[in-house]
PDB file of N, CA and C in Angstrom:
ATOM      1  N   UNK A   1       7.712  17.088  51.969  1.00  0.00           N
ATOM      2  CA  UNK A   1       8.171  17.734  50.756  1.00  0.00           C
ATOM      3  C   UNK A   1       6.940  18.167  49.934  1.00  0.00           C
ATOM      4  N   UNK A   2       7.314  19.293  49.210  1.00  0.00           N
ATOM      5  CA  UNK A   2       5.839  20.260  48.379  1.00  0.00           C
ATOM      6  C   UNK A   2       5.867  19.004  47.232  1.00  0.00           C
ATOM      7  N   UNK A   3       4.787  19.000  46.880  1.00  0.00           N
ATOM      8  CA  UNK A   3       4.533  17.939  45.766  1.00  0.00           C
ATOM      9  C   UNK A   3       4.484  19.134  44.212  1.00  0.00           C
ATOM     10  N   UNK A   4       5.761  18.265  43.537  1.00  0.00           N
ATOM     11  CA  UNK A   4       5.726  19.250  41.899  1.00  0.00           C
ATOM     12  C   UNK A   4       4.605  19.444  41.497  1.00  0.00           C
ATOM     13  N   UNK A   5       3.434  18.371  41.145  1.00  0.00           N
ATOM     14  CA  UNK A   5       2.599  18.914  40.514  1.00  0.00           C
ATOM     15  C   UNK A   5       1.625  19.961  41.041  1.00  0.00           C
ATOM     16  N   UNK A   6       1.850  20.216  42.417  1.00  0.00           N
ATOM     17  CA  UNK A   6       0.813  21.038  42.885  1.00  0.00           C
ATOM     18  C   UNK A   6       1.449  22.411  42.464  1.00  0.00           C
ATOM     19  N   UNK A   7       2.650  22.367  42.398  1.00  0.00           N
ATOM     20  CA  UNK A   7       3.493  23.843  42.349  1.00  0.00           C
ATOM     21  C   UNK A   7       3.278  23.754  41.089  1.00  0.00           C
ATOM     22  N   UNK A   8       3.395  23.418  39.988  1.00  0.00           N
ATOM     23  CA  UNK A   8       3.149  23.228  38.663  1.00  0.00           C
ATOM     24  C   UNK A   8       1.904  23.813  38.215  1.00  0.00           C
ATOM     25  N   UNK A   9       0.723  23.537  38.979  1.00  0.00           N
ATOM     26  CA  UNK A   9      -0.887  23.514  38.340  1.00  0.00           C
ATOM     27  C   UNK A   9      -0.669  24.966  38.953  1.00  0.00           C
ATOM     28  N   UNK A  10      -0.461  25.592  40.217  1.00  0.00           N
ATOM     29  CA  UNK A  10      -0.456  26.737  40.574  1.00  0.00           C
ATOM     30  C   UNK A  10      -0.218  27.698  39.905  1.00  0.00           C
ATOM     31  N   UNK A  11       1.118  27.397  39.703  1.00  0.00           N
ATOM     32  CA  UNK A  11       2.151  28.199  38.787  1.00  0.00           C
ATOM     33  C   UNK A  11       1.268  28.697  37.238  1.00  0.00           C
ATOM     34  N   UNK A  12       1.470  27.544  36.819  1.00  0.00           N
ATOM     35  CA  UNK A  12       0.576  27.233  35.223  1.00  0.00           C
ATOM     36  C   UNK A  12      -0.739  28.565  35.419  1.00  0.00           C
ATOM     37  N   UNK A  13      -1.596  28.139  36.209  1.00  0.00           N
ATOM     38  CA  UNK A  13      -3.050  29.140  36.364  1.00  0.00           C
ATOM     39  C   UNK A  13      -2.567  30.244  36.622  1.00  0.00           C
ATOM     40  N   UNK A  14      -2.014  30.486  37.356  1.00  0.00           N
ATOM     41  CA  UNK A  14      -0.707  32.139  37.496  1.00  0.00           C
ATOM     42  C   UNK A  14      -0.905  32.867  36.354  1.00  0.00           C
ATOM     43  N   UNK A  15      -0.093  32.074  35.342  1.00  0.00           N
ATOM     44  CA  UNK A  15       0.607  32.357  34.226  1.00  0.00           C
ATOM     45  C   UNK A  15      -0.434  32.669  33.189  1.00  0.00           C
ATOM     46  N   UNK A  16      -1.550  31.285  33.087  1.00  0.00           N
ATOM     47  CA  UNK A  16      -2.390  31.645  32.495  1.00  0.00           C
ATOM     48  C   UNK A  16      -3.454  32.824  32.927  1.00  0.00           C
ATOM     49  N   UNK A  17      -3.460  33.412  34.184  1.00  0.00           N
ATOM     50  CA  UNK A  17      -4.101  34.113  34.174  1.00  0.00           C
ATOM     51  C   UNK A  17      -3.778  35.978  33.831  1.00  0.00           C
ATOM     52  N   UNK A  18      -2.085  35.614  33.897  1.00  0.00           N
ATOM     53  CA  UNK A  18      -1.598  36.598  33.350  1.00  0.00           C
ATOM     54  C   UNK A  18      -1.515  36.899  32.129  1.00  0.00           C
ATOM     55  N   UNK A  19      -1.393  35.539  31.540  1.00  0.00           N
ATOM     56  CA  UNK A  19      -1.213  35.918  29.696  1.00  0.00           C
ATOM     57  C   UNK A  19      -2.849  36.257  29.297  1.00  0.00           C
ATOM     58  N   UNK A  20      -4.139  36.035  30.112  1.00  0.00           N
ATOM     59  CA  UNK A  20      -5.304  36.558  29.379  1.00  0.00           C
ATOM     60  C   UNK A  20      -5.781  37.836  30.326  1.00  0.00           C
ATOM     61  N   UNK A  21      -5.006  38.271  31.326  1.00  0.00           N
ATOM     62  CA  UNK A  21      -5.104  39.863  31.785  1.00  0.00           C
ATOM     63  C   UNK A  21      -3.864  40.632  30.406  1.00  0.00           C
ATOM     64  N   UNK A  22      -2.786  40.110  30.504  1.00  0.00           N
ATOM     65  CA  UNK A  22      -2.158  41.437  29.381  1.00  0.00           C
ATOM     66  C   UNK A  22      -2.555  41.335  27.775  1.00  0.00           C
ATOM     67  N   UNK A  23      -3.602  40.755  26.998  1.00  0.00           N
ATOM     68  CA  UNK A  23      -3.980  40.382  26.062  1.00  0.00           C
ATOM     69  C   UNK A  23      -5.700  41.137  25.547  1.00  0.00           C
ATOM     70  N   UNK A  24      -5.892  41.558  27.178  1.00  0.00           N
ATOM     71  CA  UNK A  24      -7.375  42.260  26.969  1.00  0.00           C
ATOM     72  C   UNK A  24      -7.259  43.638  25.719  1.00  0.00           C
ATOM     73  N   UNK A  25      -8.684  43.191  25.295  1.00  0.00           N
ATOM     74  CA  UNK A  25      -8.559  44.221  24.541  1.00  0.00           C
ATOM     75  C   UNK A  25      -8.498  46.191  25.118  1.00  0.00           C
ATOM     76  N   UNK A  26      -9.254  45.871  26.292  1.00  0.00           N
ATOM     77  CA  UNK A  26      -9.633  46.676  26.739  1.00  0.00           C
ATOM     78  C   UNK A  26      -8.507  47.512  28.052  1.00  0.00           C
ATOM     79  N   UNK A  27      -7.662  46.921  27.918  1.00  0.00           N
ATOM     80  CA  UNK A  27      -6.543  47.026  28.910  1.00  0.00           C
ATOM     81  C   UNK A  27      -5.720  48.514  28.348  1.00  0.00           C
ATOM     82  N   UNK A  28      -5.971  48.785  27.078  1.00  0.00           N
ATOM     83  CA  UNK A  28      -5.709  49.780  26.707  1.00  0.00           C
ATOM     84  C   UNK A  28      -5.794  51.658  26.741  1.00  0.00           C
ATOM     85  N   UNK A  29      -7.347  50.935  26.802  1.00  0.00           N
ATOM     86  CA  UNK A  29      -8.775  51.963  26.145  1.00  0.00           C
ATOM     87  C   UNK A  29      -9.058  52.784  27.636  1.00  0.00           C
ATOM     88  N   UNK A  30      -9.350  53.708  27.560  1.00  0.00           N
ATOM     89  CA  UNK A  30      -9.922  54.615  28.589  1.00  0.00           C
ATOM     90  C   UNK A  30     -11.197  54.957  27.909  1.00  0.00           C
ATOM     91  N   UNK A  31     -12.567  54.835  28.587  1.00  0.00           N
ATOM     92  CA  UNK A  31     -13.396  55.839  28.241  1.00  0.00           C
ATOM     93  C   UNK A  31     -13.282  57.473  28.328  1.00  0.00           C
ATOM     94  N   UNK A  32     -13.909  58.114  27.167  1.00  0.00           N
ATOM     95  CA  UNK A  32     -13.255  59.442  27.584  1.00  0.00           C
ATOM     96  C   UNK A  32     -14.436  59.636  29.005  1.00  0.00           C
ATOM     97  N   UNK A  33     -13.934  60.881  29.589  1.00  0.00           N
ATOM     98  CA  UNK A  33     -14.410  61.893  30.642  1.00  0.00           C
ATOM     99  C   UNK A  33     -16.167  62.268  30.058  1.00  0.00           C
ATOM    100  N   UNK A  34     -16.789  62.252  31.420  1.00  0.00           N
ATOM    101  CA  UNK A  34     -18.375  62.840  30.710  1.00  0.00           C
ATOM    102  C   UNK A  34     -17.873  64.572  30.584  1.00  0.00           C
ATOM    103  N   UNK A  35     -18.560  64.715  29.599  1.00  0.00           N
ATOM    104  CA  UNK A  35     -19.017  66.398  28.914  1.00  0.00           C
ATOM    105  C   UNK A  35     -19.166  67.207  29.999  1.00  0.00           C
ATOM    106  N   UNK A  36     -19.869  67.346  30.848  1.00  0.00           N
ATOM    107  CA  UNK A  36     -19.729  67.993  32.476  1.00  0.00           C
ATOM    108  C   UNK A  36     -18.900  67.793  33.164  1.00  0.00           C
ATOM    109  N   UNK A  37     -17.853  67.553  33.335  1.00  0.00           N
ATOM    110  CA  UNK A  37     -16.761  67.021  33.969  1.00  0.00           C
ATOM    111  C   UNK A  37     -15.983  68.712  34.017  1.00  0.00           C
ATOM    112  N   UNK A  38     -15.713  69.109  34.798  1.00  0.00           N
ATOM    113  CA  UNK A  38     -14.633  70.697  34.992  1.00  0.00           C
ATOM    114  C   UNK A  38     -13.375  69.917  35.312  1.00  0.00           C
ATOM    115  N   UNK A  39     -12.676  70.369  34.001  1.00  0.00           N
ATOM    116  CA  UNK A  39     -11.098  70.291  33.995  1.00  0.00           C
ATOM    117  C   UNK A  39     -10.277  71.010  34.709  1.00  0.00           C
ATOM    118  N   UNK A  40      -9.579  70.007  35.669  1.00  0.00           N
ATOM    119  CA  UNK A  40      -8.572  70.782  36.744  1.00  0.00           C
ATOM    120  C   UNK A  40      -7.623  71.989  36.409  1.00  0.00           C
ATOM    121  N   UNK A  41      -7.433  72.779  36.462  1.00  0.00           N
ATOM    122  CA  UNK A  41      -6.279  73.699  36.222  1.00  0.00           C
ATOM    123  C   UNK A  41      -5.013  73.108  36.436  1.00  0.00           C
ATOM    124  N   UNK A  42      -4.279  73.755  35.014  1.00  0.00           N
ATOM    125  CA  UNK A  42      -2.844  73.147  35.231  1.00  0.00           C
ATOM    126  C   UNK A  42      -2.111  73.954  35.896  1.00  0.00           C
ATOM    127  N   UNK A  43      -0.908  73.885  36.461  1.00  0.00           N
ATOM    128  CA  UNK A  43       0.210  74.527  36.972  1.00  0.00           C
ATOM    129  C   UNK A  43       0.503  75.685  36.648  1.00  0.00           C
ATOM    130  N   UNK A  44       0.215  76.970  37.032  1.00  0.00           N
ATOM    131  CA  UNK A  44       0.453  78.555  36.724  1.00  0.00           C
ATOM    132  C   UNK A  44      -0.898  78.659  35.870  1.00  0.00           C
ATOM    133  N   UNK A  45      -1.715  78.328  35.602  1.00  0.00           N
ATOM    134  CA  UNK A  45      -3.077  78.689  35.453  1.00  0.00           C
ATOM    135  C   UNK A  45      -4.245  79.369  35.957  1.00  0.00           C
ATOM    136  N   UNK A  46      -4.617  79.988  35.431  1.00  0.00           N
ATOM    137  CA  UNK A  46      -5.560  81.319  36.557  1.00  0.00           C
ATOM    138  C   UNK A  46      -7.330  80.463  36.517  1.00  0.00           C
ATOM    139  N   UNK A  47      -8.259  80.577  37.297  1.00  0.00           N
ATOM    140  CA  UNK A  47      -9.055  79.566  37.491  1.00  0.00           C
ATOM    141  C   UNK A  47     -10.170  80.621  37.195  1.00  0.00           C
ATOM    142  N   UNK A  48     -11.086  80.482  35.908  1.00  0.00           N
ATOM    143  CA  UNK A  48     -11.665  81.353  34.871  1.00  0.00           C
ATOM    144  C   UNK A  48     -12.985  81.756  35.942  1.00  0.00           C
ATOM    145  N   UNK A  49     -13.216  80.864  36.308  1.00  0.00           N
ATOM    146  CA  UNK A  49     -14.743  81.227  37.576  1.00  0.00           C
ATOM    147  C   UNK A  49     -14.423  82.250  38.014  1.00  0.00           C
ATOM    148  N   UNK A  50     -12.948  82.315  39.022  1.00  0.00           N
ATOM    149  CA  UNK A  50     -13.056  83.556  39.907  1.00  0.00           C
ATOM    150  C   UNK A  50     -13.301  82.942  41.631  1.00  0.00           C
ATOM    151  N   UNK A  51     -14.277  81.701  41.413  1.00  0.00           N
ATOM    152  CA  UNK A  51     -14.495  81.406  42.932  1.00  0.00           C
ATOM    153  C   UNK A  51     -13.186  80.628  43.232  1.00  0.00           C
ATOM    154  N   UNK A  52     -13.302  81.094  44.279  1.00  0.00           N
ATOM    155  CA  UNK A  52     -12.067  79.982  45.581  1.00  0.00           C
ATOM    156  C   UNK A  52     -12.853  79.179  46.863  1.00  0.00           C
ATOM    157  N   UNK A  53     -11.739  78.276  47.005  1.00  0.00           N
ATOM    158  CA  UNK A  53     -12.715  77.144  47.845  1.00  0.00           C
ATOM    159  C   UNK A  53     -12.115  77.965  49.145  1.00  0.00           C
ATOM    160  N   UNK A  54     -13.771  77.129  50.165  1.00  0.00           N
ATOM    161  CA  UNK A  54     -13.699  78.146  51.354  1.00  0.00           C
ATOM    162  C   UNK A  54     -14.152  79.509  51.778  1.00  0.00           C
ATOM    163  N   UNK A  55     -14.227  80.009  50.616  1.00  0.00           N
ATOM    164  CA  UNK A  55     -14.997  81.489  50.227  1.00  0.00           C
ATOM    165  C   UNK A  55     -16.774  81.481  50.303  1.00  0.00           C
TER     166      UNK A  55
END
């Protein structure tokens, strides 16, 4: 037979390790994008360069 307290201490560290992952501060936050970064074109958008890949 599983011994309670082992399922207990398991469980417990589980838990605790969940309640201090959803509590981060940072769990929120995105850094923005670097400044050089070329923004994908959205959907029906014409692509301002002109180049096409493969070309």
């Amino acid at each position: 037979m599983i011994d309670n307290f082992s399922l207990a201490l398991t469980h417990g560290l589980l838990l605790l390790m969940a309640w201090r992952l959803l509590f981060r501060a940072d769990l929120d936050s995105e850094p923005p994008p670097p400044p050089d970064e070329v923004p994908i074109p959205k959907f029906g958008e014409k692509q301002s360069s002109g180049k096409r890949f493969g070309a």
